[in-house]
N, C-alpha and C. Protein backbone atom coordinates (compact mmCIF):
# COMPACT_ATOMS: atom_id res chain seq x y z
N UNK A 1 -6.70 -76.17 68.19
CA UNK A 1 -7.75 -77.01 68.70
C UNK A 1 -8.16 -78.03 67.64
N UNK A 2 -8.51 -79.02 67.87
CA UNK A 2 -8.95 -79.91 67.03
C UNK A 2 -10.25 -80.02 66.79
N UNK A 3 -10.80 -80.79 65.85
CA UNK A 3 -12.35 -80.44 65.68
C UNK A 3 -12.85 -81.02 66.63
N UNK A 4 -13.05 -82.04 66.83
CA UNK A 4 -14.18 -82.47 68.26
C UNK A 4 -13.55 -81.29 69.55
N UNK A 5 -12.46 -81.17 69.26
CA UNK A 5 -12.72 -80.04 70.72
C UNK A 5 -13.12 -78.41 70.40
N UNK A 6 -13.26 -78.42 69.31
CA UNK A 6 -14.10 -77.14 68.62
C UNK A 6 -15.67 -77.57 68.34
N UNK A 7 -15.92 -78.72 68.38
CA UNK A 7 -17.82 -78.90 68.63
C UNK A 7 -17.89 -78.89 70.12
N UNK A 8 -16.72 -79.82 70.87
CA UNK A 8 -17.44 -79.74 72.08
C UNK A 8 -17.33 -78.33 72.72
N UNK A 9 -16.99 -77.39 72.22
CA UNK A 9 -16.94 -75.75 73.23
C UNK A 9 -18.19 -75.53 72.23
N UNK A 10 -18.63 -75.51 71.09
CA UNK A 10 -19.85 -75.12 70.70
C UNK A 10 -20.58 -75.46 71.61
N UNK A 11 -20.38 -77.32 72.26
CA UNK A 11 -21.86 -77.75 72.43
C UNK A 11 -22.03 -76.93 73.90
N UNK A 12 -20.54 -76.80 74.70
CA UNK A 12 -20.85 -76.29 75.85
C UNK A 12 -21.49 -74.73 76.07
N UNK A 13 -20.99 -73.87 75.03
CA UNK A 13 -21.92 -72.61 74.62
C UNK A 13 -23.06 -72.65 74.30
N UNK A 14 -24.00 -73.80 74.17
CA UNK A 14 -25.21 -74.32 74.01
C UNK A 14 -25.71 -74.28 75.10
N UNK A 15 -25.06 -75.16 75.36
CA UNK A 15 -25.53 -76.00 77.13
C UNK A 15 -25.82 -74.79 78.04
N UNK A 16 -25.39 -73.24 77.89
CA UNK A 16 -25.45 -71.94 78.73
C UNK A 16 -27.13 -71.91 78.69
N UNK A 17 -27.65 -72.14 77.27
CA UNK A 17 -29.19 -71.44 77.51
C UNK A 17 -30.14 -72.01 77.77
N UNK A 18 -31.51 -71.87 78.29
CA UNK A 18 -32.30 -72.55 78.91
C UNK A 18 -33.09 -72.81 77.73
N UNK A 19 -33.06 -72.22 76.37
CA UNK A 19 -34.30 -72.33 75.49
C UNK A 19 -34.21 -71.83 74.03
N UNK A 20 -34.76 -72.10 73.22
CA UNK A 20 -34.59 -72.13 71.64
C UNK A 20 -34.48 -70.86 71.61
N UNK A 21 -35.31 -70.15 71.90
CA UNK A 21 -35.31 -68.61 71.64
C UNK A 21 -33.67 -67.84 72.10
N UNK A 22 -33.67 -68.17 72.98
CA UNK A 22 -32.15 -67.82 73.20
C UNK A 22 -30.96 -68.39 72.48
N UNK A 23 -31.23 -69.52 71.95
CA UNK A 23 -30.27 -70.52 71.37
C UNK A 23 -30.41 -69.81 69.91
N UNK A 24 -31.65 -69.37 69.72
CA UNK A 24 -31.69 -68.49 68.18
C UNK A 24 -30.62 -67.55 67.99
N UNK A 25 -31.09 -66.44 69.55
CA UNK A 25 -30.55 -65.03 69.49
C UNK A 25 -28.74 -65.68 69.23
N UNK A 26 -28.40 -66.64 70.01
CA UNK A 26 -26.46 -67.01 69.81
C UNK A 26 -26.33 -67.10 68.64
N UNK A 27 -26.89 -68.12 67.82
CA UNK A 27 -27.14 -68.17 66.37
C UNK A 27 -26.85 -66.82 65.68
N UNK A 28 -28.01 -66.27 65.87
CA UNK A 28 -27.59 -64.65 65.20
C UNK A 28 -26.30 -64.05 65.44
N UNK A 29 -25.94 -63.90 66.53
CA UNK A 29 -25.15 -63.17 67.41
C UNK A 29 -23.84 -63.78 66.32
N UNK A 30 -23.65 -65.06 66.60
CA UNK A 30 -22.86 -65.82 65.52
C UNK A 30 -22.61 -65.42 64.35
N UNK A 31 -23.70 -64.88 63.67
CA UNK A 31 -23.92 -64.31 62.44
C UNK A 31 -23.42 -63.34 62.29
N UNK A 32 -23.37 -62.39 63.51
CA UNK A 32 -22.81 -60.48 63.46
C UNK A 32 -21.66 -60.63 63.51
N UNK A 33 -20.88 -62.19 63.96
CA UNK A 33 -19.73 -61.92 64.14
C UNK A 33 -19.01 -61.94 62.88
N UNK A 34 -19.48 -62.90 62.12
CA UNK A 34 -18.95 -63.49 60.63
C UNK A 34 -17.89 -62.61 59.82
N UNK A 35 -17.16 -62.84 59.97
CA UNK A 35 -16.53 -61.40 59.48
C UNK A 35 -17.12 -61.44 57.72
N UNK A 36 -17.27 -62.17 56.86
CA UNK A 36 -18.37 -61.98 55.94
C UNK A 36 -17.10 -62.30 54.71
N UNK A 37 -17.24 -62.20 53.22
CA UNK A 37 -16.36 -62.38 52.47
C UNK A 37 -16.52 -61.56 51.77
N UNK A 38 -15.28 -61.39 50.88
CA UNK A 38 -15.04 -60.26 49.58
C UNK A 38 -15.81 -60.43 48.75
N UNK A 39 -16.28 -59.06 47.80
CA UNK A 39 -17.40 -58.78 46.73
C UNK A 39 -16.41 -60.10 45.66
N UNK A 40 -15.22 -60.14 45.58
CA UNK A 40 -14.82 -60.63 44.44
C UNK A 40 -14.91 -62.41 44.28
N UNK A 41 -15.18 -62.96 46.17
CA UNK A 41 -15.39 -63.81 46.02
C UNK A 41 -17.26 -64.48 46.20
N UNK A 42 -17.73 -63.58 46.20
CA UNK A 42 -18.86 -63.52 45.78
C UNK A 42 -19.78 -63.91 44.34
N UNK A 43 -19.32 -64.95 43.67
CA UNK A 43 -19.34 -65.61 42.59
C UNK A 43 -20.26 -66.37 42.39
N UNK A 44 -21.34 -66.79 41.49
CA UNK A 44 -22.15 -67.61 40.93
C UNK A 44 -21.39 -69.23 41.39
N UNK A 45 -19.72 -69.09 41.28
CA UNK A 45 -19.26 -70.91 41.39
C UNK A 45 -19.30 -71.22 42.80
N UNK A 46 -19.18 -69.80 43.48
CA UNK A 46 -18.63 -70.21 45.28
C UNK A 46 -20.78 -70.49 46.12
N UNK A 47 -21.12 -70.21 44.89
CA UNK A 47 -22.88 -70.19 46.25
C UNK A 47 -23.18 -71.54 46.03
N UNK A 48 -23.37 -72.27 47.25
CA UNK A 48 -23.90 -73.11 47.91
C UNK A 48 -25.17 -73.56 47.06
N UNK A 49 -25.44 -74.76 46.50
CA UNK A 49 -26.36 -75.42 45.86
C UNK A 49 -27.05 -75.97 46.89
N UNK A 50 -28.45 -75.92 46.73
CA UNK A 50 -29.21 -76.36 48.13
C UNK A 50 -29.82 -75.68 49.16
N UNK A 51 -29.32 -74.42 49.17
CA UNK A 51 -29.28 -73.58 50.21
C UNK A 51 -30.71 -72.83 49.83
N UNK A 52 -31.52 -72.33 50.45
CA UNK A 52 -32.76 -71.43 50.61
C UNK A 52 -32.09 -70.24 50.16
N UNK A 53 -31.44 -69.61 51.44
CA UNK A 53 -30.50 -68.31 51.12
C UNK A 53 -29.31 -68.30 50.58
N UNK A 54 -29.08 -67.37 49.75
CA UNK A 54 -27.59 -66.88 48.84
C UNK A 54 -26.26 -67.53 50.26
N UNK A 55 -25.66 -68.27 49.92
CA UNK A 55 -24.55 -68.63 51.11
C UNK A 55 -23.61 -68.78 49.47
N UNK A 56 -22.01 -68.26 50.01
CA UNK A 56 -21.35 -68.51 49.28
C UNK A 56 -20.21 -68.77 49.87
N UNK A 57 -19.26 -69.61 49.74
CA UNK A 57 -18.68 -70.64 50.25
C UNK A 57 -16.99 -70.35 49.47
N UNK A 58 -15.87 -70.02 50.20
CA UNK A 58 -14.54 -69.82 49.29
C UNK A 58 -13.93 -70.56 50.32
N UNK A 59 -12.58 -71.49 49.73
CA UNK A 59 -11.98 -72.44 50.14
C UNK A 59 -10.26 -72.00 49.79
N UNK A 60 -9.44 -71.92 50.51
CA UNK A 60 -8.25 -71.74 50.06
C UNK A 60 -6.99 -72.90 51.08
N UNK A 61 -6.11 -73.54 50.40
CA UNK A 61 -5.16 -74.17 50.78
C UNK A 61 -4.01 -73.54 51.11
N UNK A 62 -3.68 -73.55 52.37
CA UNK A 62 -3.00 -73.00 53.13
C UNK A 62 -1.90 -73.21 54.08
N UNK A 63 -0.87 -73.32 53.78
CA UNK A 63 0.10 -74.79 54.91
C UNK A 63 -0.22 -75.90 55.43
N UNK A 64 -0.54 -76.53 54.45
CA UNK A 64 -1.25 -77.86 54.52
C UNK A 64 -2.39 -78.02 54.99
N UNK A 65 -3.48 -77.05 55.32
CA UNK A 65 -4.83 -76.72 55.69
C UNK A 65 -5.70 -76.04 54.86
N UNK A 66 -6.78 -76.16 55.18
CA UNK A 66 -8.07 -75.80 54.09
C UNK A 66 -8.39 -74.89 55.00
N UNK A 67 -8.34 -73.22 54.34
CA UNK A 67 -9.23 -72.43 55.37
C UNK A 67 -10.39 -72.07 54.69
N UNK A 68 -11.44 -71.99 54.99
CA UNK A 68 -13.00 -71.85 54.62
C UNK A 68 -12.66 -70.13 54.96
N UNK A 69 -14.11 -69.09 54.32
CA UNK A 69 -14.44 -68.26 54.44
C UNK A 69 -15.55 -68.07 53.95
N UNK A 70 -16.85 -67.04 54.31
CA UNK A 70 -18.32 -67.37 54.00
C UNK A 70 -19.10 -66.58 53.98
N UNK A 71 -20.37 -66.57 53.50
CA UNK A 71 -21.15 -65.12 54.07
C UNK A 71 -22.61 -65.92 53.49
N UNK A 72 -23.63 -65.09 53.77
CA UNK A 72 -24.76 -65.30 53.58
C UNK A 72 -25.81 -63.66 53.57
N UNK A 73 -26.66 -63.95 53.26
CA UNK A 73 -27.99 -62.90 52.71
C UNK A 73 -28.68 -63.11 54.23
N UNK A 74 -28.78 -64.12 54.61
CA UNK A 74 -29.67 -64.02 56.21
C UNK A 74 -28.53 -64.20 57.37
N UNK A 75 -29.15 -63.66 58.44
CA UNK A 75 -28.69 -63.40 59.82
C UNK A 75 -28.69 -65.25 60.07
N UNK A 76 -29.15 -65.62 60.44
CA UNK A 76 -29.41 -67.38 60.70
C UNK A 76 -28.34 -68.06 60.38
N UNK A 77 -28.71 -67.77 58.79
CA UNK A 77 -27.64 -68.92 57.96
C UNK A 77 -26.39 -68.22 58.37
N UNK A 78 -25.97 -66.89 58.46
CA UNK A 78 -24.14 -67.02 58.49
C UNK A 78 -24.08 -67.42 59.69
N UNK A 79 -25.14 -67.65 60.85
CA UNK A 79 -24.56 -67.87 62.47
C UNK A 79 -24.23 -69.40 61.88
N UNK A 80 -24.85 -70.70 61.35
CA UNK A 80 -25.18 -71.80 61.22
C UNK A 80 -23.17 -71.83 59.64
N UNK A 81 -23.09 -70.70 59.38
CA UNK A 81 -21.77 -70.82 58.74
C UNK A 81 -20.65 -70.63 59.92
N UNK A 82 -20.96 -69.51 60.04
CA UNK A 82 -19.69 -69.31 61.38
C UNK A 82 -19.75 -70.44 62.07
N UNK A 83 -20.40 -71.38 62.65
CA UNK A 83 -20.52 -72.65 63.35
C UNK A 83 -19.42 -73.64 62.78
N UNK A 84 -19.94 -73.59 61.67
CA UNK A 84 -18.98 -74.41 60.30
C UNK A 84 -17.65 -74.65 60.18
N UNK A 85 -17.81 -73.11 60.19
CA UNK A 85 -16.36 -72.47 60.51
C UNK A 85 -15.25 -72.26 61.29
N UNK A 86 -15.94 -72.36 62.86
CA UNK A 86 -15.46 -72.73 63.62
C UNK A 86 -14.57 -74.01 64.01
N UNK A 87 -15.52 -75.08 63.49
CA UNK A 87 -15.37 -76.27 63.69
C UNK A 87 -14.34 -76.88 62.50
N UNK A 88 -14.70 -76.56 61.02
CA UNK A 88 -14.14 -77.37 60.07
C UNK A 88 -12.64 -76.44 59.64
N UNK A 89 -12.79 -75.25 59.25
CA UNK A 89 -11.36 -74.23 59.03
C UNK A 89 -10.32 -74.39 59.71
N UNK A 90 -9.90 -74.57 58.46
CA UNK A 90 -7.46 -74.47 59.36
C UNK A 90 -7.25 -75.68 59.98
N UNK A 91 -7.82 -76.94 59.26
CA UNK A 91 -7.54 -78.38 59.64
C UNK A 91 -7.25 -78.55 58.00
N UNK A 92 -6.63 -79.67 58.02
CA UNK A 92 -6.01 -80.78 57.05
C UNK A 92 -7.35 -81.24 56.64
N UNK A 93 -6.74 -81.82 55.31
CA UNK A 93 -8.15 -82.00 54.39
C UNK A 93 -8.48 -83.33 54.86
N UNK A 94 -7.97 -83.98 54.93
CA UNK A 94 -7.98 -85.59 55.85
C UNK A 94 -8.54 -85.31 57.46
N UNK A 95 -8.41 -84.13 57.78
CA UNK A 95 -8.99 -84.10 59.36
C UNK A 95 -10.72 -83.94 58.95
N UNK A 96 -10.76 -82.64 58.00
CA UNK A 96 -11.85 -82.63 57.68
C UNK A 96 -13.07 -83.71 57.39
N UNK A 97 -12.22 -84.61 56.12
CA UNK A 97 -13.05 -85.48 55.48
C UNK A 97 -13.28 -86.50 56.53
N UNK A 98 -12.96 -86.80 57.56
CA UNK A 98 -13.08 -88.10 59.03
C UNK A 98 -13.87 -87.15 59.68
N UNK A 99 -14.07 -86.18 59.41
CA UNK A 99 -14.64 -84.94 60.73
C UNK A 99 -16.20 -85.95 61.07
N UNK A 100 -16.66 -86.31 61.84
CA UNK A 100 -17.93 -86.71 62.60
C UNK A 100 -18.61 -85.69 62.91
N UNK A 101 -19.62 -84.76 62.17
CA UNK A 101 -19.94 -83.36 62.70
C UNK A 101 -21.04 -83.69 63.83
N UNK A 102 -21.17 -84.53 64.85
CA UNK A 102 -21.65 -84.40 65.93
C UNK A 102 -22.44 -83.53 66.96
N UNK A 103 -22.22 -82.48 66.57
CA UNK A 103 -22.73 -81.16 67.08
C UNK A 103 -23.87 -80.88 66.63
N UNK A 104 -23.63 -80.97 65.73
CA UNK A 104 -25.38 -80.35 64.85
C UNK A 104 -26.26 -81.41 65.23
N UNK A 105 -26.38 -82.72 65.91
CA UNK A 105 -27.13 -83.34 66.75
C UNK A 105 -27.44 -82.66 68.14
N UNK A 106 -26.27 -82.59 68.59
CA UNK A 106 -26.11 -82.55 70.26
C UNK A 106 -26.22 -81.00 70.75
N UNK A 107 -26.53 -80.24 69.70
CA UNK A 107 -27.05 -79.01 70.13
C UNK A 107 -28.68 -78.59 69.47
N UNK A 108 -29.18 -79.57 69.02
CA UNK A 108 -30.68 -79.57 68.58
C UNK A 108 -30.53 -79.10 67.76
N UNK A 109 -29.71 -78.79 66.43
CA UNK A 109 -29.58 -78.07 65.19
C UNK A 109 -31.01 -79.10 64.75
N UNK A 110 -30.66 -80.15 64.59
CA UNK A 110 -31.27 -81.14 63.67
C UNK A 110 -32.70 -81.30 63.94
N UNK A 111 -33.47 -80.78 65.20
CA UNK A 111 -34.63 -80.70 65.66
C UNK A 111 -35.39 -79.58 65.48
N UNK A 112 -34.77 -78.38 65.41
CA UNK A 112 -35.25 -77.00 65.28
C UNK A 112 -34.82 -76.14 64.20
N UNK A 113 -34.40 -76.59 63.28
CA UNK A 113 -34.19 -75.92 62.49
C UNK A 113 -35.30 -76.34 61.49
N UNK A 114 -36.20 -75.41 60.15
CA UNK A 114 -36.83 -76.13 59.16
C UNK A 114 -35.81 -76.74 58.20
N UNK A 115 -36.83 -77.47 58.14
CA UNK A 115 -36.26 -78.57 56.39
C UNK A 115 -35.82 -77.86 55.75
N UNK A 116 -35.96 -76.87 55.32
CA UNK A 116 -35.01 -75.93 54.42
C UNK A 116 -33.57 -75.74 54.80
N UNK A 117 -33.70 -74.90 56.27
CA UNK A 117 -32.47 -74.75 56.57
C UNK A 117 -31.83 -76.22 56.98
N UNK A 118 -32.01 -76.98 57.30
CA UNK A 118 -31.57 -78.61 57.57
C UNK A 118 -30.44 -79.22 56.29
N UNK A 119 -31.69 -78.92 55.16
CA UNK A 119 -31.07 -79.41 53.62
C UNK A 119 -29.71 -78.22 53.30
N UNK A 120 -29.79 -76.68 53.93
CA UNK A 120 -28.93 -76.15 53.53
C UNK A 120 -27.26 -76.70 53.61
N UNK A 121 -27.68 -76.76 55.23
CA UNK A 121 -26.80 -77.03 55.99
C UNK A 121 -25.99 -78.11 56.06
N UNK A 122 -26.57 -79.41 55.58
CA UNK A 122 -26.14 -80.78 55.10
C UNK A 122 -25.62 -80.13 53.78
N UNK A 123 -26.08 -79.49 53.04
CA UNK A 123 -25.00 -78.83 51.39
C UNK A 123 -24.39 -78.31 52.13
N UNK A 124 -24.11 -77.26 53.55
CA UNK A 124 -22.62 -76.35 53.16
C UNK A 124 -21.69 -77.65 53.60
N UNK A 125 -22.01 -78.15 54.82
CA UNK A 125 -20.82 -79.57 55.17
C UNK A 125 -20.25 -80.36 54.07
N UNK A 126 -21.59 -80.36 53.17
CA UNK A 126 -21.02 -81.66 51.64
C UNK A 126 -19.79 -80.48 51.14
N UNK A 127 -20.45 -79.21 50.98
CA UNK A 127 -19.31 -78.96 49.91
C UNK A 127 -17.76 -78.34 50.43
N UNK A 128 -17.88 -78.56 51.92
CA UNK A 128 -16.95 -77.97 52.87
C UNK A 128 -15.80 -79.53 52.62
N UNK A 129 -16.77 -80.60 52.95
CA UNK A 129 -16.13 -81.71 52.88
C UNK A 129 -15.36 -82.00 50.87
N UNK A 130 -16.00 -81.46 49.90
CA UNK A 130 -15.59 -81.74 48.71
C UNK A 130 -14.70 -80.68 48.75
N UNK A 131 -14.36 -79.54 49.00
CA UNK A 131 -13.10 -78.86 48.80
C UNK A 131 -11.80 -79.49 49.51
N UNK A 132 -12.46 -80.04 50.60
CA UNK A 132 -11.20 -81.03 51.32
C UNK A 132 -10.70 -82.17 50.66
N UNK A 133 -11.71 -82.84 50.04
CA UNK A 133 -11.52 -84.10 49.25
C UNK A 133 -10.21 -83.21 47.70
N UNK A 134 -10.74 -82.31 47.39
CA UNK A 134 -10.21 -81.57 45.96
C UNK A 134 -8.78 -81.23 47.04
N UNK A 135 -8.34 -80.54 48.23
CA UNK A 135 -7.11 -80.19 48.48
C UNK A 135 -6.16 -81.35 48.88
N UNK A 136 -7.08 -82.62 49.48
CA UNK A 136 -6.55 -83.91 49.90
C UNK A 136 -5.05 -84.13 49.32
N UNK A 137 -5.25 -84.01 48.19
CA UNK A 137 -4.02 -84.40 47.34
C UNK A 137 -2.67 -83.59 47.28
N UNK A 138 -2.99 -82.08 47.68
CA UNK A 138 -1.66 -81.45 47.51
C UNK A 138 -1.05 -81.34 48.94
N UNK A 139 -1.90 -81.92 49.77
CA UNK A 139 -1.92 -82.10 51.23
C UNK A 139 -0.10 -83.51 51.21
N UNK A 140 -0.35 -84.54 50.68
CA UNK A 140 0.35 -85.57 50.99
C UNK A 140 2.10 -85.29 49.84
């Protein structure tokens, strides 16, 4: 799948609920799914600058693709990673870095979430997008 057709099945899994509160509980739900990352990559270099909560962020190059893997200390933030994840993992670092993340508009991320989590979330994309920029090269 390509990324806009991995936001637009987010946005349409959105579009199911009538209301924030429910749009929370998917969020979470998102979160339980995360399959979560190794103690070893659990590192002071891989956590997310910016972030409220501990999010730590591992990037590996992979047949010409960047696969992300992630975890977090809150239920919220890994649903708002798994999202991430969904959308940006196991694309080309050039698909990534053009990626238009669109979604996080068109599903009210950007309205309901606090400023905290807002600022997180704009850091995990930056640094999702700088590991792509860093694999860009062994890509061509």
């Amino acid at each position: 799948m390509t990324i806009n057709e991995q936001q637009e099945e987010l946005i349409e899994n959105f579009e199911l609920f009538d209301d924030w509160e429910e749009k929370y509980e998917y969020i979470i739900d998102l979160g339980k799914k995360l399959p979560g990352l190794a103690d070893e990559f659990k590192t002071e270099d891989n956590i997310i600058k910016g972030c409220q909560s501990l999010v730590w962020l591992n990037a590996k190059f992979e047949d010409g693709n960047v696969v992300f893997e992630a975890d977090s200390q809150a239920i919220i933030v890994k649903g708002l990673v798994n999202m991430l994840l969904q959308v940006l993992s196991d694309h080309t670092p050039q698909e990534i870095l053009d990626a238009d993340l669109y979604f996080i508009d068109r599903i009210g991320l950007t309205s309901h979430l606090a400023q905290t989590r807002s600022n997180g979330l704009a850091s995990m994309v930056k640094q999702m997008k700088t590991y792509a920029l860093a694999y860009q090269s062994l890509g061509k």
